[in-house]
N, C-alpha and C. Protein backbone atom coordinates (compact mmCIF):
# COMPACT_ATOMS: atom_id res chain seq x y z
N UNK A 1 -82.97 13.45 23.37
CA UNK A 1 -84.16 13.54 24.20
C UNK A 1 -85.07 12.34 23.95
N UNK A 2 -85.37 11.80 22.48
CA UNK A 2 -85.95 10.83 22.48
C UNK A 2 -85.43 9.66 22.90
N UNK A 3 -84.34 9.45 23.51
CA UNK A 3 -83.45 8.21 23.58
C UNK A 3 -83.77 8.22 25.46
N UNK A 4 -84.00 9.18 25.64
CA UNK A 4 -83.88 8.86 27.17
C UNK A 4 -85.80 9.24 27.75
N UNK A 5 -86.32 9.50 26.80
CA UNK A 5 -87.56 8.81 27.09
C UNK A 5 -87.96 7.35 26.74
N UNK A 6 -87.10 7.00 25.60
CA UNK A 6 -87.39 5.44 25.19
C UNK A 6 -86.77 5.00 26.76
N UNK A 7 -85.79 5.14 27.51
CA UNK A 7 -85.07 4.53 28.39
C UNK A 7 -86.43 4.55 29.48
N UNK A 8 -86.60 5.92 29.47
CA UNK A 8 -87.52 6.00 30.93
C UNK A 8 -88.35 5.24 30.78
N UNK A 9 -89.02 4.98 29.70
CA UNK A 9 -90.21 4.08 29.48
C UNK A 9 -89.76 2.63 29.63
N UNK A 10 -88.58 1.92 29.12
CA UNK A 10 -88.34 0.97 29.04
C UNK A 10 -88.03 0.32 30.88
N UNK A 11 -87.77 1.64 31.67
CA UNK A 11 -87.63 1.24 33.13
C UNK A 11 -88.68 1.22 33.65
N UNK A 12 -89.47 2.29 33.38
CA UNK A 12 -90.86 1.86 34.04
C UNK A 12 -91.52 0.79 33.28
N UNK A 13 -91.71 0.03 32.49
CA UNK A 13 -91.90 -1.49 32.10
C UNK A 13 -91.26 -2.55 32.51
N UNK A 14 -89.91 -2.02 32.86
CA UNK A 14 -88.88 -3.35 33.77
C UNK A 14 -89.69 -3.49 35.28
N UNK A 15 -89.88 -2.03 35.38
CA UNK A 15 -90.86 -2.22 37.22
C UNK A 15 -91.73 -3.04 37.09
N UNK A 16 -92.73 -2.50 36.33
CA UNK A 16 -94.02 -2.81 36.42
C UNK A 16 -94.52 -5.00 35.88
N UNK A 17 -93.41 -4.87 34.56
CA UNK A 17 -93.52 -6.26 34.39
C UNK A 17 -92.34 -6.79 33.20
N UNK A 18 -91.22 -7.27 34.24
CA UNK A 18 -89.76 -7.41 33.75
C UNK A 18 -89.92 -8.60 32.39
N UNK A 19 -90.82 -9.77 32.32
CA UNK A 19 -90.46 -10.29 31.18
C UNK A 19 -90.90 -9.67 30.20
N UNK A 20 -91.95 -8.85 30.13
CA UNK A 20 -92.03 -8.33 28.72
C UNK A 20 -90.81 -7.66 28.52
N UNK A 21 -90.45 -6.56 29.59
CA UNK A 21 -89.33 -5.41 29.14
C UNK A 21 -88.61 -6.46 28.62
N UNK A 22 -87.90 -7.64 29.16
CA UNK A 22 -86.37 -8.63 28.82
C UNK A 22 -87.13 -8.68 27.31
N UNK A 23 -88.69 -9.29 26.87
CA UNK A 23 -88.96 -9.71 25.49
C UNK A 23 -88.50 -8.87 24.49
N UNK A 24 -88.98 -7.94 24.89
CA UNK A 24 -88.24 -6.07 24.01
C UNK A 24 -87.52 -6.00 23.81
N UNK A 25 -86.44 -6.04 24.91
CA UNK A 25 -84.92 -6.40 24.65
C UNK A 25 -84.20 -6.89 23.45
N UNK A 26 -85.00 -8.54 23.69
CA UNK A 26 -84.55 -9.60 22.92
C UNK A 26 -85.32 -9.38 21.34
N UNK A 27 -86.87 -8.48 21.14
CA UNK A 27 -87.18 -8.41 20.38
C UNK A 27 -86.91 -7.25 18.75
N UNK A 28 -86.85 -6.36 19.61
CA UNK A 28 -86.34 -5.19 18.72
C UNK A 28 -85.42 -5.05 18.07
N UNK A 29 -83.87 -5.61 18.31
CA UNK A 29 -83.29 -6.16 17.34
C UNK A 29 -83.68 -6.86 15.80
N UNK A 30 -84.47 -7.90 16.28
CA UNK A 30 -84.45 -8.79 15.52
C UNK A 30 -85.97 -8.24 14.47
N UNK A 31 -86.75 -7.20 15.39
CA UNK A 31 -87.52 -6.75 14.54
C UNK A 31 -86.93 -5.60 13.41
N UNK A 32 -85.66 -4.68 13.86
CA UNK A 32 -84.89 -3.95 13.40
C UNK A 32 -84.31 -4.78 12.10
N UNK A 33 -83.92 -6.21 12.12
CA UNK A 33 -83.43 -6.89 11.25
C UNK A 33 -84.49 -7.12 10.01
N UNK A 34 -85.45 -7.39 10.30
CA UNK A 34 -86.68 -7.88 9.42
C UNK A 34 -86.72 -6.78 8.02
N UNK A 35 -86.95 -5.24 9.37
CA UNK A 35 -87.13 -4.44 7.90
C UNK A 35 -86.12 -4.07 7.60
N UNK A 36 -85.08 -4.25 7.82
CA UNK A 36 -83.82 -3.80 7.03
C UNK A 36 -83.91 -3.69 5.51
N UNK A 37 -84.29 -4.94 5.00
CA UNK A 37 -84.33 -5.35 3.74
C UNK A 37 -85.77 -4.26 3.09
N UNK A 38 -86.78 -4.17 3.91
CA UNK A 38 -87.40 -3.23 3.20
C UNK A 38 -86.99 -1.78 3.34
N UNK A 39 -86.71 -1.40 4.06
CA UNK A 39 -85.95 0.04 3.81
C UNK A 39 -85.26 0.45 2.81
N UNK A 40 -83.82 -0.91 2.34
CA UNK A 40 -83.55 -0.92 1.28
C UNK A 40 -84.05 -0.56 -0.08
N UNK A 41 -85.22 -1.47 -0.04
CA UNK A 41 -85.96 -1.66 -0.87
C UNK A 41 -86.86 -0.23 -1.50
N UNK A 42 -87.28 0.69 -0.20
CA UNK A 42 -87.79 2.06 -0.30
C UNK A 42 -86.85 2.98 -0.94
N UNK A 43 -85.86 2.72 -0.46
CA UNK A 43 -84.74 4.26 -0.99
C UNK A 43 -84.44 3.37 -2.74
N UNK A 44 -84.52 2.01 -2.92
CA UNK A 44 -84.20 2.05 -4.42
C UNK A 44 -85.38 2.39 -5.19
N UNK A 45 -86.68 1.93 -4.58
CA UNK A 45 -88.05 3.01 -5.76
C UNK A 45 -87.98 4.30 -5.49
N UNK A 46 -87.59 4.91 -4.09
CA UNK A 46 -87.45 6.38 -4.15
C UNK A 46 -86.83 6.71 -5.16
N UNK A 47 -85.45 6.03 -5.14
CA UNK A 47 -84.28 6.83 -6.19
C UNK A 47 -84.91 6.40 -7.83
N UNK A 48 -85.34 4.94 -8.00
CA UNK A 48 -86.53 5.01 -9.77
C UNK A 48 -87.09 6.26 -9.46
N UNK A 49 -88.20 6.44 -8.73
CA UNK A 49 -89.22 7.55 -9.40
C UNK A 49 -88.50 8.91 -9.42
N UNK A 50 -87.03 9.42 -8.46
CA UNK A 50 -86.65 10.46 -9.13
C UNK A 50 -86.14 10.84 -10.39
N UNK A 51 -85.47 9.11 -10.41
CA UNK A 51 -85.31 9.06 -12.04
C UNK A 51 -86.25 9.31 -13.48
N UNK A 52 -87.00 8.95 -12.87
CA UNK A 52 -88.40 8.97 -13.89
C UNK A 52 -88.93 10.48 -13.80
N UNK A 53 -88.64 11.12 -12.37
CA UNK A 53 -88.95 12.45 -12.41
C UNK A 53 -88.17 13.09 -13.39
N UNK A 54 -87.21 12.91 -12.85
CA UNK A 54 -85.67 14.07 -13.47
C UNK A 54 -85.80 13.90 -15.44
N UNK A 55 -86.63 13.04 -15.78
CA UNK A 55 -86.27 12.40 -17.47
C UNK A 55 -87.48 12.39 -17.65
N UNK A 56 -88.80 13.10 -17.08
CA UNK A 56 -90.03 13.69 -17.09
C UNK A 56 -89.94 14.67 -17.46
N UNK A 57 -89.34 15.53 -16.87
CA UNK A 57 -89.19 16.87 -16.32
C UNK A 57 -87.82 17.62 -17.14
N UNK A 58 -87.35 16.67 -18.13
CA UNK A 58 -86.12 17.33 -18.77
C UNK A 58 -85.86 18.01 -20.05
N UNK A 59 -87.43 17.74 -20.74
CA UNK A 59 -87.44 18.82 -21.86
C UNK A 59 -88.22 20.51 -21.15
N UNK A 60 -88.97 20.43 -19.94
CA UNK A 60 -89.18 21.67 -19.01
C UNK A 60 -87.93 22.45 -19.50
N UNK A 61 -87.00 21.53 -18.25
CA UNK A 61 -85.54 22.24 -17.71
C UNK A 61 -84.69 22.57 -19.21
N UNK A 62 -84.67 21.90 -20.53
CA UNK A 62 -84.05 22.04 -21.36
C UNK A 62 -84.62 23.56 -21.93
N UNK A 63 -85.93 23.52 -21.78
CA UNK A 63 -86.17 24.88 -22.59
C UNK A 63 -86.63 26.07 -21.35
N UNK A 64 -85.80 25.94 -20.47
CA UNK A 64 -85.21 27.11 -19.32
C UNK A 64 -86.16 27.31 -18.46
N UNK A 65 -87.59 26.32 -18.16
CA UNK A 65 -88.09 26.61 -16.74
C UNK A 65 -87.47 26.88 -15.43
N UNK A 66 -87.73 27.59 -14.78
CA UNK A 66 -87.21 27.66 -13.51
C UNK A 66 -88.13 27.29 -12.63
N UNK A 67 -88.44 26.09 -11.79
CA UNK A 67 -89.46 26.03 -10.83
C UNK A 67 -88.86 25.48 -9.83
């Protein structure tokens, strides 16, 4: 559903004023490329601080919390 409102929108911007829509085109890719590298970058501090959670949180779990 969200894919074919991005579409509808992207046609009614081809109507209304075709070089931006073509810029979009050509742009979103290459903006898709940019953050690649930070996305990366998010899921490896995500995965530190669970680490830091899990070895926080492991004399809890050693002496039988359940939460």
């Amino acid at each position: 559903m969200n894919f074919l409102l991005v579409m509808i929108g992207w046609c009614v911007l081809l109507v209304l004023c075709w070089p931006l829509a073509l810029l979009l085109v050509l742009l979103v890719p290459v903006v898709w490329l940019v953050a690649l590298p930070f996305r990366v970058a998010a899921m490896a501090v995500e995965g530190l601080l669970a680490l830091i959670r899990a070895v926080f949180f492991l004399p809890a779990r050693l002496l039988g919390h359940r939460g």
